[in-house]
Protein backbone atom coordinates (compact mmCIF):
# COMPACT_ATOMS: atom_id res chain seq x y z
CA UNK A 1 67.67 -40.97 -156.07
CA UNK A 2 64.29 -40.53 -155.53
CA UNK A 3 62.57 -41.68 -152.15
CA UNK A 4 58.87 -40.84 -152.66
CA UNK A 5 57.00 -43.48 -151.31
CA UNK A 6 53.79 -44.44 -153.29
CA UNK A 7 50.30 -44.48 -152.79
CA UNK A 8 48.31 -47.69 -152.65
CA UNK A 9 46.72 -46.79 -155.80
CA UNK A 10 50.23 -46.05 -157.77
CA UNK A 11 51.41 -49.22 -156.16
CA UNK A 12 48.84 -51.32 -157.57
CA UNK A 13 49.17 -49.68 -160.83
CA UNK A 14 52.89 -50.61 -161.08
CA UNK A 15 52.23 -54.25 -160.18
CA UNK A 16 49.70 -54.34 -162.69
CA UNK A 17 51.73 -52.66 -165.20
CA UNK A 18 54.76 -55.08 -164.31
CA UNK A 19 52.91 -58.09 -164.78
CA UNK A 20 50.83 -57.05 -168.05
CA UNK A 21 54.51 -56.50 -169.48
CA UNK A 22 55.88 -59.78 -168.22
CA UNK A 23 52.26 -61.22 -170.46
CA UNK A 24 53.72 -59.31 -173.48
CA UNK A 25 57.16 -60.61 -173.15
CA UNK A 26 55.89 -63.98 -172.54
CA UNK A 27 53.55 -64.22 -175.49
CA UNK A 28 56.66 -63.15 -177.68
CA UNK A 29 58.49 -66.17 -176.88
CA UNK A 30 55.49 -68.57 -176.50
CA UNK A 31 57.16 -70.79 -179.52
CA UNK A 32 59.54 -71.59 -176.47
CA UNK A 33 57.03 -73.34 -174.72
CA UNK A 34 56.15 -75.15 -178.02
CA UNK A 35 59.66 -75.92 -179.02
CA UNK A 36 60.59 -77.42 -175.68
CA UNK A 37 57.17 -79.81 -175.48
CA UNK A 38 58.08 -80.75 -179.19
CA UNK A 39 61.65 -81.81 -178.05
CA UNK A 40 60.39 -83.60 -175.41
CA UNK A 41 58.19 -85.65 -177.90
CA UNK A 42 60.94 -86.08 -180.24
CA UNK A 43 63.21 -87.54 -177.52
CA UNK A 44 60.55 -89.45 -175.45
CA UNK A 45 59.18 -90.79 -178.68
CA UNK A 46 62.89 -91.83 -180.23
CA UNK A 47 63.21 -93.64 -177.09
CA UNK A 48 60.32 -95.69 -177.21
CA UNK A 49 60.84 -96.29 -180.36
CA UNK A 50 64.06 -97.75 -179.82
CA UNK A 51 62.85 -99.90 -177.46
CA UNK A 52 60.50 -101.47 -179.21
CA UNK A 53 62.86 -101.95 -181.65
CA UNK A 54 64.89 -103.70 -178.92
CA UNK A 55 67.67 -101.49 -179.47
CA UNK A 56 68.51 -100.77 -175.91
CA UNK A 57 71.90 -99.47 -175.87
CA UNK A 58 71.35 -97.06 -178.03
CA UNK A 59 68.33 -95.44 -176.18
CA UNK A 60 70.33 -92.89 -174.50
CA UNK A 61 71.32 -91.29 -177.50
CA UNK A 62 68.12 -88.81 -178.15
CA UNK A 63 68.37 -87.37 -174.78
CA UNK A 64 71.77 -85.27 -175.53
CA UNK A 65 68.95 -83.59 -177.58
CA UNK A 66 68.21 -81.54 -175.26
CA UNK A 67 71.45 -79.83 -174.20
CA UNK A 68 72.74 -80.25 -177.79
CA UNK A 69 69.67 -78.74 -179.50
CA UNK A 70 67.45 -76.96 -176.52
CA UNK A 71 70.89 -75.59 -175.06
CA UNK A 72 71.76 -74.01 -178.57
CA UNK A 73 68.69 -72.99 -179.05
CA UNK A 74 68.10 -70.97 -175.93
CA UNK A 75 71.66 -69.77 -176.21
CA UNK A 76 70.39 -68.57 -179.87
CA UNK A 77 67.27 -66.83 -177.95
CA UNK A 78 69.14 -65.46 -175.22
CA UNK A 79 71.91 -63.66 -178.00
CA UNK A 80 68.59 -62.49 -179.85
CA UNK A 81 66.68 -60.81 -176.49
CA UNK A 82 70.22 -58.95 -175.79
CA UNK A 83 69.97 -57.24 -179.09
CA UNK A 84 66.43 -56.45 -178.49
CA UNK A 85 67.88 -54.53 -175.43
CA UNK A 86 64.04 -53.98 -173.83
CA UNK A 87 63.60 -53.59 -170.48
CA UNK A 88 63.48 -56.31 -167.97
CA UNK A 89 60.65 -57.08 -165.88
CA UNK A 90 61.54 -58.43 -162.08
CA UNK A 91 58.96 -60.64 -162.57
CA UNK A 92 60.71 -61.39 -166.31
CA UNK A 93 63.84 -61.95 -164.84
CA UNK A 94 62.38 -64.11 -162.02
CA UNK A 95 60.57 -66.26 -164.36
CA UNK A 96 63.91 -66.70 -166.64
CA UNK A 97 65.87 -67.77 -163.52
CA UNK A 98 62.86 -70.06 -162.40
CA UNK A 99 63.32 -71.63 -165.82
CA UNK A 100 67.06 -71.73 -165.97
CA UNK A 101 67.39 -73.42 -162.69
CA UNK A 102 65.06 -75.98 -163.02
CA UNK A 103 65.76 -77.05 -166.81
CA UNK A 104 69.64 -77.14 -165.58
CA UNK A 105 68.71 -79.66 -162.46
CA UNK A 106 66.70 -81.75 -164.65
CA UNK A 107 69.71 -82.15 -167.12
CA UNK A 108 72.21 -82.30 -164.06
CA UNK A 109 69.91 -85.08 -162.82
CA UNK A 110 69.08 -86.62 -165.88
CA UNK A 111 72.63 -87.39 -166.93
CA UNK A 112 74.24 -88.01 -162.81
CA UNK A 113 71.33 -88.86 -160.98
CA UNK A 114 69.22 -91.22 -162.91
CA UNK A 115 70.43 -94.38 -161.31
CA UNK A 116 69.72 -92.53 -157.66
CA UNK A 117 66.03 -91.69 -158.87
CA UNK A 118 65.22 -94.93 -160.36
CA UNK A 119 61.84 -94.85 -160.75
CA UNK A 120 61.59 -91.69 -159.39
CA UNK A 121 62.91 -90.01 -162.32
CA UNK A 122 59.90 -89.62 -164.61
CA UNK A 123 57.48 -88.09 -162.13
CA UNK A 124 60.22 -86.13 -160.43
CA UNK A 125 60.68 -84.43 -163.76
CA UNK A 126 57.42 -84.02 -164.75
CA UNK A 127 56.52 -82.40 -161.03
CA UNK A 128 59.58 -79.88 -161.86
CA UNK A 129 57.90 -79.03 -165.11
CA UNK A 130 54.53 -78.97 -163.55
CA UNK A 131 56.12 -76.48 -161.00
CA UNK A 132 57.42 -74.13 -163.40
CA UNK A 133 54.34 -74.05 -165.76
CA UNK A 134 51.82 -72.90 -162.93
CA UNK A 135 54.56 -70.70 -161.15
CA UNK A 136 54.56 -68.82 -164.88
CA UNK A 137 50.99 -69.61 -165.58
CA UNK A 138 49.96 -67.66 -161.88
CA UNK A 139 52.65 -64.34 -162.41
CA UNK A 140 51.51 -63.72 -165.82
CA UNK A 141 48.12 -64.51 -165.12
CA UNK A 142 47.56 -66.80 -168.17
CA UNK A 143 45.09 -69.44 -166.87
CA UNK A 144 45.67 -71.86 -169.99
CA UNK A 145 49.36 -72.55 -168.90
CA UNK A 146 48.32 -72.95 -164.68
CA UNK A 147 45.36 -75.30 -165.71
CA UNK A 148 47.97 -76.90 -168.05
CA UNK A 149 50.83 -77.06 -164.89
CA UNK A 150 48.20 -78.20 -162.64
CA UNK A 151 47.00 -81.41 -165.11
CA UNK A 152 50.72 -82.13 -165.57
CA UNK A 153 51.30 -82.04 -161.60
CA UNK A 154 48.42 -84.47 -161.48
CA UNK A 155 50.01 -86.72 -164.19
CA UNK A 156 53.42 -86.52 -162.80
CA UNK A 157 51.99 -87.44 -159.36
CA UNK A 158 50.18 -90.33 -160.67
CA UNK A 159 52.91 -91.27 -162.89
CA UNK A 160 53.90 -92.87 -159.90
CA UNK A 161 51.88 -95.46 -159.19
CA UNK A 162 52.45 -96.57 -163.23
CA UNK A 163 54.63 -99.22 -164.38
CA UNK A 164 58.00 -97.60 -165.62
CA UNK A 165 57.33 -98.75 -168.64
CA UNK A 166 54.42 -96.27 -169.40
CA UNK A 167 56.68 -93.27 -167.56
CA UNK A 168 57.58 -91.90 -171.04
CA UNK A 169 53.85 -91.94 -172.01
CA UNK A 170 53.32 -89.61 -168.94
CA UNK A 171 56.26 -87.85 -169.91
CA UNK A 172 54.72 -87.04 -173.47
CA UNK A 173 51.35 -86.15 -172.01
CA UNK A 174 52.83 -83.59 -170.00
CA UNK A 175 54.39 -82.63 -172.90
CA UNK A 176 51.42 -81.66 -174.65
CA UNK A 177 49.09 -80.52 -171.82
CA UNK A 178 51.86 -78.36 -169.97
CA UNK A 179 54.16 -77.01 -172.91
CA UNK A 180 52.94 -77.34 -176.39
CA UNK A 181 49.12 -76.65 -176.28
CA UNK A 182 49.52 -73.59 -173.55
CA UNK A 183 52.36 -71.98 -176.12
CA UNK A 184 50.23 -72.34 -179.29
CA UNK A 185 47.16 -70.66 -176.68
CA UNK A 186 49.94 -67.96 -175.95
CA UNK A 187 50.63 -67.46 -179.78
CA UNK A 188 47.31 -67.24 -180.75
CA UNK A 189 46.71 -64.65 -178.18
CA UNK A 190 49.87 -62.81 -179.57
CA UNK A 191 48.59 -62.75 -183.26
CA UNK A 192 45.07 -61.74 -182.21
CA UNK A 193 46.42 -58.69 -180.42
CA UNK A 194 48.35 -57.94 -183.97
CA UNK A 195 45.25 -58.21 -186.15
């Protein structure tokens, strides 16, 4: 093993290079960010609907969306970045956990907790996703997705002072501002690169 210490200058240069990787691997798998703001739409939405519709019991129902579909779906990416077999950034790999731990506490919460949250629930999750857009957003130094995680900590924190009843319209929003439009920003920036 090698124990030469590094300059200041080389040590800059490998954080640099580390985190402009981190950007490439990131703008690879942008259509996450979409996919995962769509599904919250779709399930959000479905709910409404079905409240409108008056039919309440059944309003549960699109939430096992998310581990049914989002949970095969990152399985499916997962399988697909092991065959790649690139290298792993630490800030890659910190970024994945960051991810992993916080989408599994919102389902663990979502489905065990929701009757201790209340009306907590809403802007409790959308602070979590708020949290893990600008903690991406700031280590891959992609200012569309921290501007989007800061506007959707600022809607999650005013979601509560809102009626429940408008929580899923806060939910939506944060949807779009922190998820959807930063991922089609991130593959735009992908396919400009490629042209």
């Amino acid at each position: 093993m090698n124990n030469s210490t590094l300059t200041p200058e080389q040590s800059l240069l490998l954080i640099t290079k580390t985190i402009e990787e981190t950007k490439e691997r990131f703008k690879e798998n942008g259509h996450i960010l979409v996919f995962w703001g769509v599904l919250i739409l779709i399930v959000i939405g479905s709910q409404f609907i079905l409240s409108v519709l008056e039919l309440y019991k059944f309003t549960m129902y699109p939430v096992y969306l998310y581990p049914l579909v989002g949970g095969v779906y990152m399985i499916y990416i997962w399988i697909k970045e092991k065959k790649k077999n690139k290298p792993k950034t630490m800030i890659g790999n910190l970024l994945g956990n960051i991810g992993w731990i916080i989408g599994m506490n919102l389902l663990t919460m979502g489905f065990f907790c929701s009757g201790q949250l209340g009306e907590a629930m809403a802007p409790v999750f959308i602070i979590l996703l708020a949290f893990m857009s600008i903690v991406c957003g700031l280590s891959i130094n992609f200012k569309p997705l921290t501007i989007g995680g800061i506007l959707v900590n600022l809607i999650g924190l005013g979601t509560f002072f809102l009626d429940r009843d408008y929580h899923g319209f806060s939910m939506m929003l944060g949807a779009v501002v922190g998820l959807i439009i930063p991922g089609i920003l991130l593959n735009y920036a992908r396919r400009k690169e490629n042209v």
